[in-house]
PDB file of N, CA and C in Angstrom:
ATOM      1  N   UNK A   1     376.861 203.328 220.030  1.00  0.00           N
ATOM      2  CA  UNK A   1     375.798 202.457 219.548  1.00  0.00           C
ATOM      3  C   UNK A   1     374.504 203.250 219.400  1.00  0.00           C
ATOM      4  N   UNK A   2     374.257 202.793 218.235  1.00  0.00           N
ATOM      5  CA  UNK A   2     372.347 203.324 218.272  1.00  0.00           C
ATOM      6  C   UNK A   2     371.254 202.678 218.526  1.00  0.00           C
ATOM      7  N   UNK A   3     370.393 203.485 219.525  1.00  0.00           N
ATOM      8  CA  UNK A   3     369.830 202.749 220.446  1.00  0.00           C
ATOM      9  C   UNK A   3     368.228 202.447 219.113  1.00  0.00           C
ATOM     10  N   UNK A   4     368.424 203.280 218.203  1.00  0.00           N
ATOM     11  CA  UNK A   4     366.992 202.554 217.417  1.00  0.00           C
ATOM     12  C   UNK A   4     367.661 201.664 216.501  1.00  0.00           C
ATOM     13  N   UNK A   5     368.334 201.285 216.728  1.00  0.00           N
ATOM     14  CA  UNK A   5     368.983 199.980 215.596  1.00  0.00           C
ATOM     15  C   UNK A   5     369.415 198.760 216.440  1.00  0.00           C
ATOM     16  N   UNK A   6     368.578 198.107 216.575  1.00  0.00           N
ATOM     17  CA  UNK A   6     368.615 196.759 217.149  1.00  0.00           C
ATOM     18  C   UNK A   6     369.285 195.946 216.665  1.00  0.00           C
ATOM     19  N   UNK A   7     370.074 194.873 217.558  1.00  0.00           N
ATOM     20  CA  UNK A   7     371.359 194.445 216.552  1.00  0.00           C
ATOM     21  C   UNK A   7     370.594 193.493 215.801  1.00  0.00           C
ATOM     22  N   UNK A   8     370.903 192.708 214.544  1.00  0.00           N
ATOM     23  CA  UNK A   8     370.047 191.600 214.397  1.00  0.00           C
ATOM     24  C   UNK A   8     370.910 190.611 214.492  1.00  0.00           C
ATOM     25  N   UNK A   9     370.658 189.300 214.578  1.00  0.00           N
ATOM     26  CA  UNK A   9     371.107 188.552 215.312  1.00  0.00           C
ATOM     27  C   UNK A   9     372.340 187.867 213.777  1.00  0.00           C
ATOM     28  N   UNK A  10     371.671 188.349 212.767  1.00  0.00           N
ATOM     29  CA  UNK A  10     373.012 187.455 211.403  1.00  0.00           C
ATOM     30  C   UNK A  10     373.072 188.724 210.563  1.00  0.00           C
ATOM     31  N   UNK A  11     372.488 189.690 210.737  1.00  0.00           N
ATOM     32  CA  UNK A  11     372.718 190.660 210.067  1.00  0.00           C
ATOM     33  C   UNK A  11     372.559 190.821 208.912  1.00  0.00           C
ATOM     34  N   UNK A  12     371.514 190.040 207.947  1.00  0.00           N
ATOM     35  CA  UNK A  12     371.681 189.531 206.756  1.00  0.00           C
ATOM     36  C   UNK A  12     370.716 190.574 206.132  1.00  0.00           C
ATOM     37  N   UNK A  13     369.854 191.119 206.656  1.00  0.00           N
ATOM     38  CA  UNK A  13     368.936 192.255 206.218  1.00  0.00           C
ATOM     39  C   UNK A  13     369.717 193.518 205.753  1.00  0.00           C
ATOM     40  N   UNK A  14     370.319 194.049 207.302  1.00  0.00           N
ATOM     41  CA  UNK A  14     371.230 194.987 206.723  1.00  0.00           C
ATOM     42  C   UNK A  14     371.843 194.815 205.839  1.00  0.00           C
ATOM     43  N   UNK A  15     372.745 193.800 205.106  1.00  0.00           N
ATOM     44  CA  UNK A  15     373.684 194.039 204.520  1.00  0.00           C
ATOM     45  C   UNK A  15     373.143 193.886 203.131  1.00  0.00           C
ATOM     46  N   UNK A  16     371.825 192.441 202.916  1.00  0.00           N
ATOM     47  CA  UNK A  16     371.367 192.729 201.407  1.00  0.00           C
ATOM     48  C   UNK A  16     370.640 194.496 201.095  1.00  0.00           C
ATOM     49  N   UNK A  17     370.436 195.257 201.842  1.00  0.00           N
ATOM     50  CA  UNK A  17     369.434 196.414 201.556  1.00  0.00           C
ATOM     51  C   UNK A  17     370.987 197.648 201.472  1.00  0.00           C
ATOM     52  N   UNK A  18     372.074 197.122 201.638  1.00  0.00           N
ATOM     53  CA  UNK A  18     373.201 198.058 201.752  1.00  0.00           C
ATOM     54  C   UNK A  18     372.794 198.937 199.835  1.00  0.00           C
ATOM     55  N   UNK A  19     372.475 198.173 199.097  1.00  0.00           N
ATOM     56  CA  UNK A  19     373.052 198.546 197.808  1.00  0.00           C
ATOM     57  C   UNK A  19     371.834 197.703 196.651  1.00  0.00           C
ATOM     58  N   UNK A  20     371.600 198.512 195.704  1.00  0.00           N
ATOM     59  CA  UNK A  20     370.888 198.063 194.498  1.00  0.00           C
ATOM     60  C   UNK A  20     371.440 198.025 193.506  1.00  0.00           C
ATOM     61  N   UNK A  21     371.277 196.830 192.670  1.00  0.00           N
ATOM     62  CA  UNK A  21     371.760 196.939 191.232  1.00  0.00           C
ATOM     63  C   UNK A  21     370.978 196.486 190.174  1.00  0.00           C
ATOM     64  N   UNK A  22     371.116 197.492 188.957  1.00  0.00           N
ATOM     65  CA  UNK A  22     369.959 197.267 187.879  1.00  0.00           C
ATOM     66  C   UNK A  22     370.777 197.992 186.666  1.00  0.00           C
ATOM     67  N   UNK A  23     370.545 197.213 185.667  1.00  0.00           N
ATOM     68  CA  UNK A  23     369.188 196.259 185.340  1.00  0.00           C
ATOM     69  C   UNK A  23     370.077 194.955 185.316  1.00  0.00           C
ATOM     70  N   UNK A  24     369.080 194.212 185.858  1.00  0.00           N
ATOM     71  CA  UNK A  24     369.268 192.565 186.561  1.00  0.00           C
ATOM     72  C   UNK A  24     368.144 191.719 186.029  1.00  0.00           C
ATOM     73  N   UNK A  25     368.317 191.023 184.929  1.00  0.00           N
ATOM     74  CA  UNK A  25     369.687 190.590 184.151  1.00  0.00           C
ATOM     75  C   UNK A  25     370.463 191.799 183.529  1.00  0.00           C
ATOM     76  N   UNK A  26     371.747 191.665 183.438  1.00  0.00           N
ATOM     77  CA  UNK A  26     372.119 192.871 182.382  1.00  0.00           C
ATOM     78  C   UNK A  26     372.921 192.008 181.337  1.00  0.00           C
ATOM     79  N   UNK A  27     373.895 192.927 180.243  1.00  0.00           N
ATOM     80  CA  UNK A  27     374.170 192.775 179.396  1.00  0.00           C
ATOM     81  C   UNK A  27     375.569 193.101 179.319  1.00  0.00           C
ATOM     82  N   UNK A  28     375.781 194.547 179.264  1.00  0.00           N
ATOM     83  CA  UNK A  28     376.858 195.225 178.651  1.00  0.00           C
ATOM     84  C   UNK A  28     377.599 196.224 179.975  1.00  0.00           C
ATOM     85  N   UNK A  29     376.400 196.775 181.091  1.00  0.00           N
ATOM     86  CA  UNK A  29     376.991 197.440 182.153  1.00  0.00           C
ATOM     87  C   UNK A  29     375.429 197.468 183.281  1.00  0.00           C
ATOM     88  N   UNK A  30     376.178 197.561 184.404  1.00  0.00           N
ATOM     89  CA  UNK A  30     375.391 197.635 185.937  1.00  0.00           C
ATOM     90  C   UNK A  30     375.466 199.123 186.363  1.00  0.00           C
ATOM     91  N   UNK A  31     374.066 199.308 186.874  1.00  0.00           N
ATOM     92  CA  UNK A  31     374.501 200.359 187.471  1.00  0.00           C
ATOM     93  C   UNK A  31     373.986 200.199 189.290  1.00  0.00           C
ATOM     94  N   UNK A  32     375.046 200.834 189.947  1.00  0.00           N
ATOM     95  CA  UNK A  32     374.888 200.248 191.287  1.00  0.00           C
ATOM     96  C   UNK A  32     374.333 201.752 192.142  1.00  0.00           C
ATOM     97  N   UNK A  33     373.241 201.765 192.847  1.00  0.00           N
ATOM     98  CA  UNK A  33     373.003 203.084 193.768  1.00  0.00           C
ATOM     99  C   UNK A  33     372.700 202.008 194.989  1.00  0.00           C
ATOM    100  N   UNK A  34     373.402 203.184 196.320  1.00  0.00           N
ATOM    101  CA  UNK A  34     373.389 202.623 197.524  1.00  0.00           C
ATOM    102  C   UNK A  34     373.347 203.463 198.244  1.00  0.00           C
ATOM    103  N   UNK A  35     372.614 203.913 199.750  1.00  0.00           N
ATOM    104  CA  UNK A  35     372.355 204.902 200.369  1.00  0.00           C
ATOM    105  C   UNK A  35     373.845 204.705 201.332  1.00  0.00           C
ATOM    106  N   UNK A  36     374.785 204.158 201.104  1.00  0.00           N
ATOM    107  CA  UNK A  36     376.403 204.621 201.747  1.00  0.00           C
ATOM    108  C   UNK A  36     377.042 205.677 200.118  1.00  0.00           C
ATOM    109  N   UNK A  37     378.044 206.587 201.056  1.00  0.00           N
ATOM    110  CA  UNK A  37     378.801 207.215 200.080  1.00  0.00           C
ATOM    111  C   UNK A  37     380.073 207.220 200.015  1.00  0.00           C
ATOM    112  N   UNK A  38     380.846 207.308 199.445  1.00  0.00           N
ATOM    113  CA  UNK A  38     382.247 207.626 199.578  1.00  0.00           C
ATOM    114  C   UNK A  38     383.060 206.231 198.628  1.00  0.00           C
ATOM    115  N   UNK A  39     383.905 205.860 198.465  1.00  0.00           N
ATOM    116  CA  UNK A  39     384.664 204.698 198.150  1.00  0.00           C
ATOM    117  C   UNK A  39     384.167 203.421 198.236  1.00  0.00           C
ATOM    118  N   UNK A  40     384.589 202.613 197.131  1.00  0.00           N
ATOM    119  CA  UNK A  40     384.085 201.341 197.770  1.00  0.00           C
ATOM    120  C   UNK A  40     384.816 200.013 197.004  1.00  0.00           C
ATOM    121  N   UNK A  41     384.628 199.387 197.181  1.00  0.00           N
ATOM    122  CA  UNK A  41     385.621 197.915 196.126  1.00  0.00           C
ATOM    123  C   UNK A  41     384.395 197.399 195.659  1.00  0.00           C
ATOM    124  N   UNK A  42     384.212 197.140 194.134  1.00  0.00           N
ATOM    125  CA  UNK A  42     383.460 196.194 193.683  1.00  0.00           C
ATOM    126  C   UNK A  42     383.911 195.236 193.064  1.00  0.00           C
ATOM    127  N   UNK A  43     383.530 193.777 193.509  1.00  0.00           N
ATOM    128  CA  UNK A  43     384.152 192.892 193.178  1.00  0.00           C
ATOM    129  C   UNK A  43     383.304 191.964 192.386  1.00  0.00           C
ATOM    130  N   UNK A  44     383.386 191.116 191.640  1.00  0.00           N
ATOM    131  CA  UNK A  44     382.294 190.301 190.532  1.00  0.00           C
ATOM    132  C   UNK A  44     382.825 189.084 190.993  1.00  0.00           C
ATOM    133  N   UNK A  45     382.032 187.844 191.173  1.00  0.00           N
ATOM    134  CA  UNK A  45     382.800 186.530 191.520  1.00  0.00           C
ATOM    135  C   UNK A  45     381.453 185.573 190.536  1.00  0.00           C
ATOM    136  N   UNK A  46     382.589 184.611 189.883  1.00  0.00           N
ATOM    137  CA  UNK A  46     381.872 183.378 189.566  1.00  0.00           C
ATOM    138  C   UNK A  46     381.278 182.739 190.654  1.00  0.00           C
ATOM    139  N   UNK A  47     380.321 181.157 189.830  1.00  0.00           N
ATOM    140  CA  UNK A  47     380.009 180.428 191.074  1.00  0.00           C
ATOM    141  C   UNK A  47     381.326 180.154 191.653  1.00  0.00           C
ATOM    142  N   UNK A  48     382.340 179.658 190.974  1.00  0.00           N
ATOM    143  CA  UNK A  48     383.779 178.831 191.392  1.00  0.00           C
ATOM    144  C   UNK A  48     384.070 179.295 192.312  1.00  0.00           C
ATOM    145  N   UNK A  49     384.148 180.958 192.732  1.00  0.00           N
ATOM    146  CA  UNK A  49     384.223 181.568 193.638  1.00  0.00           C
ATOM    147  C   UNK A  49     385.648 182.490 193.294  1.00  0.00           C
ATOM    148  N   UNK A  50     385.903 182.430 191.583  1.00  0.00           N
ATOM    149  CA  UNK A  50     387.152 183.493 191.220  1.00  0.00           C
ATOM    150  C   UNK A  50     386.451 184.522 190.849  1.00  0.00           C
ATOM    151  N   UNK A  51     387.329 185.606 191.560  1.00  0.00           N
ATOM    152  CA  UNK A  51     386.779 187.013 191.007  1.00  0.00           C
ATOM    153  C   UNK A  51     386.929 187.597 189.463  1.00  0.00           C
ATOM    154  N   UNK A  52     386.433 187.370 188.993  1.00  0.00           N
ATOM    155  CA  UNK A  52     386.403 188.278 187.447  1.00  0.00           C
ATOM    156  C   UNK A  52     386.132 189.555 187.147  1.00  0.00           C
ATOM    157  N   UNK A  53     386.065 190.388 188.221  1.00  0.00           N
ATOM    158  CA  UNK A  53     386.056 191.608 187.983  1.00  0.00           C
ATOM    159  C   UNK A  53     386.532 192.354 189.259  1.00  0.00           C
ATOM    160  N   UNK A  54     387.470 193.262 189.327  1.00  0.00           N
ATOM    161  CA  UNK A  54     387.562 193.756 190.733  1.00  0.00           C
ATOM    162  C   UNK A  54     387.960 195.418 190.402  1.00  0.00           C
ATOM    163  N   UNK A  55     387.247 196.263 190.904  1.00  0.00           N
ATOM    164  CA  UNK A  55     387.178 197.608 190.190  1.00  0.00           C
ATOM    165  C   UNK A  55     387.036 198.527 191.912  1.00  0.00           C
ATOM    166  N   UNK A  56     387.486 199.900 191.730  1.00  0.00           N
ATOM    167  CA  UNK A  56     387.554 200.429 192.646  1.00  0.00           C
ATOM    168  C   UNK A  56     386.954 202.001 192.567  1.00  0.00           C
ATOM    169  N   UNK A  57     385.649 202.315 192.934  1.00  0.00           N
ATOM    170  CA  UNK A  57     384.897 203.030 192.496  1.00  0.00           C
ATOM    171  C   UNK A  57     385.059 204.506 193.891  1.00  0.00           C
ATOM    172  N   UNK A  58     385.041 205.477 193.392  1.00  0.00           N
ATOM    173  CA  UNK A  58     384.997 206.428 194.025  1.00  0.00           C
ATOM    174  C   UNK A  58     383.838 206.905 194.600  1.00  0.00           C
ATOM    175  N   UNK A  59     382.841 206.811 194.041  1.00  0.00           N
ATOM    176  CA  UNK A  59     381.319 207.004 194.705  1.00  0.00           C
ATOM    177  C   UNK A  59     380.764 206.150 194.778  1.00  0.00           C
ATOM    178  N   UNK A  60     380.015 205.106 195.475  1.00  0.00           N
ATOM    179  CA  UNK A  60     379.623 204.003 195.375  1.00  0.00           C
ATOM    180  C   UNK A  60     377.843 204.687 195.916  1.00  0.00           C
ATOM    181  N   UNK A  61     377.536 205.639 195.861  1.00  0.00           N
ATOM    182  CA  UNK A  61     376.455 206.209 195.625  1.00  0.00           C
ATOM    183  C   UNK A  61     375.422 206.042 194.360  1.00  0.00           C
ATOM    184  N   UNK A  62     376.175 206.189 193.521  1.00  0.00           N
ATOM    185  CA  UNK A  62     375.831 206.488 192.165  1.00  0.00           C
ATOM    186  C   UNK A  62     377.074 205.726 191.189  1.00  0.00           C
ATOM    187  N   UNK A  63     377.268 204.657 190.788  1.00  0.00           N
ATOM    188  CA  UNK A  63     378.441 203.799 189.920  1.00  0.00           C
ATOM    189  C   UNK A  63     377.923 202.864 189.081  1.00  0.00           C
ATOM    190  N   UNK A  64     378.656 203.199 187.904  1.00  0.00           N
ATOM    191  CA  UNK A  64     378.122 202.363 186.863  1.00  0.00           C
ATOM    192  C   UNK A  64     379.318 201.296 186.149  1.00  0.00           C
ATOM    193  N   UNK A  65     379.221 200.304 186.001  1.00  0.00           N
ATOM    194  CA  UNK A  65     380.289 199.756 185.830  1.00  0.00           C
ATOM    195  C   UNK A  65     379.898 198.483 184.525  1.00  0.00           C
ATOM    196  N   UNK A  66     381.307 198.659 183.681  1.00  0.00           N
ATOM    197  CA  UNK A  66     380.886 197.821 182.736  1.00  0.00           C
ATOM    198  C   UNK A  66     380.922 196.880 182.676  1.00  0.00           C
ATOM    199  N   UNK A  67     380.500 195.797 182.486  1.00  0.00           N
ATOM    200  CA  UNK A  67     380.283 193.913 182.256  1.00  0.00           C
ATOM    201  C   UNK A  67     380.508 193.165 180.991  1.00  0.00           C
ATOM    202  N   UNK A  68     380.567 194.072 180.285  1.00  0.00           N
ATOM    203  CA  UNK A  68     380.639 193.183 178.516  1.00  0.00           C
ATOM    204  C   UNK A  68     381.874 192.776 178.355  1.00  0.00           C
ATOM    205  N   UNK A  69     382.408 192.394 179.091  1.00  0.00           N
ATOM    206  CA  UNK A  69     383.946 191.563 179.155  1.00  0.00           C
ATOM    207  C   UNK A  69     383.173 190.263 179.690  1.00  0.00           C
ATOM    208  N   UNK A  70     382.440 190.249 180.669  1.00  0.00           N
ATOM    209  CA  UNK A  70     382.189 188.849 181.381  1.00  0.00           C
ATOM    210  C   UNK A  70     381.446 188.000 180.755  1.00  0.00           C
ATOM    211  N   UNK A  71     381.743 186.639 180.709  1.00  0.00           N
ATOM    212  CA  UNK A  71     381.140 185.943 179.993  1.00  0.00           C
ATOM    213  C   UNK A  71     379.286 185.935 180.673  1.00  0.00           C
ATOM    214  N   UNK A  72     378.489 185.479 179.868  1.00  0.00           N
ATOM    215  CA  UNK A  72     377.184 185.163 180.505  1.00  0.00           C
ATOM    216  C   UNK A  72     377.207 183.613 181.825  1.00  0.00           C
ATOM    217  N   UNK A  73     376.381 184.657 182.283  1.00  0.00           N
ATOM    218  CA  UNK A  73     376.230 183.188 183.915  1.00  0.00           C
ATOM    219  C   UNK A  73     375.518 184.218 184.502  1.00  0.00           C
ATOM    220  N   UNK A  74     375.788 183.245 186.113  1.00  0.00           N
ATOM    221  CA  UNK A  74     374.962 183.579 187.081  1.00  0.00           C
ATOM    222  C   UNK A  74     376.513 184.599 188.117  1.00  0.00           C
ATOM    223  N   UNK A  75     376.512 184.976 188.872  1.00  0.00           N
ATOM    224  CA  UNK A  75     377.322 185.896 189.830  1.00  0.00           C
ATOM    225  C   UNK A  75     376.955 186.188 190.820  1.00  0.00           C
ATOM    226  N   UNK A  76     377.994 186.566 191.534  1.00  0.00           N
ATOM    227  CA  UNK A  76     377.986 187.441 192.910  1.00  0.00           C
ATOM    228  C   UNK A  76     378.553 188.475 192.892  1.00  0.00           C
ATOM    229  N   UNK A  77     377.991 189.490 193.620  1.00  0.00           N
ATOM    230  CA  UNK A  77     378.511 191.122 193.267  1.00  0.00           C
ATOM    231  C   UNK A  77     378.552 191.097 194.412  1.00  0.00           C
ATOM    232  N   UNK A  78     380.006 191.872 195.102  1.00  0.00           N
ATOM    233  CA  UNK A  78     380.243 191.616 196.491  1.00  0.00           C
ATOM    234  C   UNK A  78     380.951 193.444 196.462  1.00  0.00           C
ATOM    235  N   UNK A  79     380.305 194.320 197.571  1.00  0.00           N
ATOM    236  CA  UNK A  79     380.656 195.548 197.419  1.00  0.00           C
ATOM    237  C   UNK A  79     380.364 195.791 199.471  1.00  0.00           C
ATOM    238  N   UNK A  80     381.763 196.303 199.237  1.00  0.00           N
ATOM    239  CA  UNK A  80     382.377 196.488 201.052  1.00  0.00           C
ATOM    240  C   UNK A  80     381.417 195.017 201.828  1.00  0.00           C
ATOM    241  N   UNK A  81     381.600 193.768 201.320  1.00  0.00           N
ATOM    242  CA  UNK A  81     381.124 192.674 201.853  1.00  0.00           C
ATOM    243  C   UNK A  81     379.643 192.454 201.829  1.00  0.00           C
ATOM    244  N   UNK A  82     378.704 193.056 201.051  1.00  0.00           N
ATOM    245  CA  UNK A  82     377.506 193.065 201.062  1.00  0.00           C
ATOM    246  C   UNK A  82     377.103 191.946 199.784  1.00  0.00           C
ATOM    247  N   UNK A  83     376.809 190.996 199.642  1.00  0.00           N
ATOM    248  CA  UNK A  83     376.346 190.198 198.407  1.00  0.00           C
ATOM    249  C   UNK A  83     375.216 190.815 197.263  1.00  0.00           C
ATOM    250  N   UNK A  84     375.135 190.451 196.488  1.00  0.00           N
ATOM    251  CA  UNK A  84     373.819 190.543 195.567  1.00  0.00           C
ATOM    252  C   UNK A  84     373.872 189.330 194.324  1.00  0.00           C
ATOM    253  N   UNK A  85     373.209 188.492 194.145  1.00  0.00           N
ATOM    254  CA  UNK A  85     373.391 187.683 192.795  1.00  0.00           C
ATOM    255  C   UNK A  85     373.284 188.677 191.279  1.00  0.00           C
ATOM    256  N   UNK A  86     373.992 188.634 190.789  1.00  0.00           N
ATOM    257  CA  UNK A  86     373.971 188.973 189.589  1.00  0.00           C
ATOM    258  C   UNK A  86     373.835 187.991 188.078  1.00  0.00           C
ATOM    259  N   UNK A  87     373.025 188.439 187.593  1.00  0.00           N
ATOM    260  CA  UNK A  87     372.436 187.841 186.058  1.00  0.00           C
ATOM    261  C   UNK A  87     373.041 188.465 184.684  1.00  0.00           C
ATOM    262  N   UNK A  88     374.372 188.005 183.942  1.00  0.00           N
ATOM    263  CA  UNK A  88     374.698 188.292 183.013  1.00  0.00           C
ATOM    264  C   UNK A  88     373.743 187.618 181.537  1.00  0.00           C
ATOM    265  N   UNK A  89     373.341 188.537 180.812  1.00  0.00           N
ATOM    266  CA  UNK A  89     372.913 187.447 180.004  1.00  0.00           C
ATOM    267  C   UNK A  89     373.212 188.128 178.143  1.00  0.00           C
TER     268      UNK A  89
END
């Protein structure tokens, strides 16, 4: 355990600051940078809660991934369990 990392009590900080994605709204492709490296699952979910996109990225450092298959809406981008809303438009 690390003693300068205090647990937080829902953890919800850590996990939205895991990862950025831009440009939000997008269009045609996302690009995702996150200070973790190595592998990662990115997954796209409607509101309904079906995944429409599920892709498996080797650097999740630096990943760009395309969207112009998905219809326009609102989303959830869910990467090693971390959320972000996503804006197709």
């Amino acid at each position: 355990e690390d003693p300068e990392d205090p647990e937080q009590p829902d953890g919800i900080e850590e996990l939205s600051s895991s990862f950025k994605l831009y440009p939000n709204p997008a269009s045609t492709e996302i690009n995702i940078t996150s200070q973790l490296n190595g592998e990662a699952y990115v997954k796209i979910y409607d509101l309904t809660g079906r995944c429409v996109k599920d892709i498996h990225v080797s650097d999740i450092s630096k990943a760009t991934i395309n969207i112009s298959d998905i219809d326009n809406g609102l989303y959830l981008i869910n990467i090693n369990g971390s959320f972000e809303k996503l804006i197709i438009e």
